[in-house]
C-alpha atoms as a PDB file:
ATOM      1  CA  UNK A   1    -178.467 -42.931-199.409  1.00  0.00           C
ATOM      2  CA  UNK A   2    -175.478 -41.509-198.068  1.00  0.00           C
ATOM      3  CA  UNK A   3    -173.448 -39.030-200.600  1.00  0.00           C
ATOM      4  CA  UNK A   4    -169.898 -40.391-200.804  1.00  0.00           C
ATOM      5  CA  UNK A   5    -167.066 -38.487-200.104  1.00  0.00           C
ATOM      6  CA  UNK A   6    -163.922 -37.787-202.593  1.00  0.00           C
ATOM      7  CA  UNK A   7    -161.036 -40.335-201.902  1.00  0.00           C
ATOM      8  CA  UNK A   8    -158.209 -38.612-200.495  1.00  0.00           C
ATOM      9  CA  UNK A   9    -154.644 -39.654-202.200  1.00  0.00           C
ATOM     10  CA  UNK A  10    -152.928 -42.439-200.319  1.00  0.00           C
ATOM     11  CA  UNK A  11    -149.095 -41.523-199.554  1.00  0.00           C
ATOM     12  CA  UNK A  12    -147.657 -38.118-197.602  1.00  0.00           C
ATOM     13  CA  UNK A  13    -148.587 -35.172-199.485  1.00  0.00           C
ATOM     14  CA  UNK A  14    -145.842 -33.589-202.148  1.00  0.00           C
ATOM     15  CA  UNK A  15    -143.382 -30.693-200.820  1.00  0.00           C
ATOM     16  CA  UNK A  16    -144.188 -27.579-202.361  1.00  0.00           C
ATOM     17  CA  UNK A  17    -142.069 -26.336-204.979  1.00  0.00           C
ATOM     18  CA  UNK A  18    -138.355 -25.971-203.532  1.00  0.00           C
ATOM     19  CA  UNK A  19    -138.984 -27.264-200.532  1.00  0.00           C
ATOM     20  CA  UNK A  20    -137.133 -30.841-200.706  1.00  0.00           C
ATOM     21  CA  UNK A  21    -135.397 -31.888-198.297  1.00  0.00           C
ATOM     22  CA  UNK A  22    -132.306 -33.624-200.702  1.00  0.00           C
ATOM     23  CA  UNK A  23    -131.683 -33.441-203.818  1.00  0.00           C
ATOM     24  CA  UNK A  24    -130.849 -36.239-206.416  1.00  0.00           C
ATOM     25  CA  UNK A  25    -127.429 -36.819-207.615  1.00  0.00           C
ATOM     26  CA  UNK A  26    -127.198 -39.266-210.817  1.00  0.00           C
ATOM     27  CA  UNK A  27    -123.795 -40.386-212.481  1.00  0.00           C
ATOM     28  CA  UNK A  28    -123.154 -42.824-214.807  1.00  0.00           C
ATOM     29  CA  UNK A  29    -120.385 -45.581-214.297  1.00  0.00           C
ATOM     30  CA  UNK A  30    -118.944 -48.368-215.420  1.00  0.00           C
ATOM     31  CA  UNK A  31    -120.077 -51.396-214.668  1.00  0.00           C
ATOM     32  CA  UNK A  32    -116.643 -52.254-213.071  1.00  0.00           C
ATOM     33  CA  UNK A  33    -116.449 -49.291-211.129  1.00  0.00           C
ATOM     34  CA  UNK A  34    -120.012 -49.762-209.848  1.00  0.00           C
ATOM     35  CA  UNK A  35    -118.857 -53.177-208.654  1.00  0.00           C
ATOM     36  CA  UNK A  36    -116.084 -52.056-206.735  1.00  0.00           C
ATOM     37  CA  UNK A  37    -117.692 -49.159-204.857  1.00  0.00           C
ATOM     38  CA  UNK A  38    -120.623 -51.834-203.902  1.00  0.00           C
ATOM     39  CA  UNK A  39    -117.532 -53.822-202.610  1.00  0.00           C
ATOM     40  CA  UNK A  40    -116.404 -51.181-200.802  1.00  0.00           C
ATOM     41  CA  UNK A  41    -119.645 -49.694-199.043  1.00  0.00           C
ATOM     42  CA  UNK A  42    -120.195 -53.825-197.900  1.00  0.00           C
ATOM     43  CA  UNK A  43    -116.460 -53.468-196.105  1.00  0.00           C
ATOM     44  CA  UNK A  44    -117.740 -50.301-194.517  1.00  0.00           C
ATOM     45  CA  UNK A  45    -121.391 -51.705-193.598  1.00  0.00           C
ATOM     46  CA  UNK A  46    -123.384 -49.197-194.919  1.00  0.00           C
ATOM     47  CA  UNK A  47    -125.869 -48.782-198.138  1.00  0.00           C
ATOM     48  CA  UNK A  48    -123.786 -47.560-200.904  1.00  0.00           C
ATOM     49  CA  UNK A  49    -126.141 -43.968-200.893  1.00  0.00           C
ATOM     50  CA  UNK A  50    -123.810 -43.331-197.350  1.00  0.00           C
ATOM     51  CA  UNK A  51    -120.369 -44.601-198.327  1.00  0.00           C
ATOM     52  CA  UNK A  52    -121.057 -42.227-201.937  1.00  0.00           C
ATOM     53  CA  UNK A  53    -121.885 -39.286-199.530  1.00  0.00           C
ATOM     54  CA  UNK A  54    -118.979 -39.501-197.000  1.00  0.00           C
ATOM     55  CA  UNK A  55    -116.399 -40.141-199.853  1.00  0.00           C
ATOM     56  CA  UNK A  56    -117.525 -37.406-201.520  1.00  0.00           C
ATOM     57  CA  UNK A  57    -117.822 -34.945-198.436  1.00  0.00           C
ATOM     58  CA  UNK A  58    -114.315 -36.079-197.481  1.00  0.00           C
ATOM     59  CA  UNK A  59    -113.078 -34.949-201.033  1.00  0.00           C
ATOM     60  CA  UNK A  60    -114.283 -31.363-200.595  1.00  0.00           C
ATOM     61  CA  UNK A  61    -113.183 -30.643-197.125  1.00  0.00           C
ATOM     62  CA  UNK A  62    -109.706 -32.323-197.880  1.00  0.00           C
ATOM     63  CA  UNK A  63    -107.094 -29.422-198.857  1.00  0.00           C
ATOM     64  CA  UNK A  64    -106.501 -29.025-202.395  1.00  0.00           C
ATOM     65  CA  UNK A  65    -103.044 -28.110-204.075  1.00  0.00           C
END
């Protein structure tokens, strides 16, 4: 009989330690809030991960007083 080999884990293999390529951002909102920023990433056509990002990347390159 033939021996059989080890089963190699299905998926990509894991980045080493500090090498991700993004990091996670969690905040919790309301539930009305939540609804209106899905409202507006539909107007803009884009997943709601996107419209977070630019709104937020627009805030810190804006000029504050």
């Amino acid at each position: 009989m033939h021996e059989q080999k080890p089963k190699r884990p299905v998926g990509r293999p894991a980045f080493k330690k500090g090498r991700a390529k993004s990091e996670l951002f969690k905040m919790r909102v309301q539930p009305r809030e939540m609804a209106q920023y899905e409202r507006a990433a539909k107007a803009s056509g884009v997943p709601i991960s996107s419209w977070a990002r630019d709104v937020l990347n627009r805030a810190v390159r804006e000029p504050h007083d």
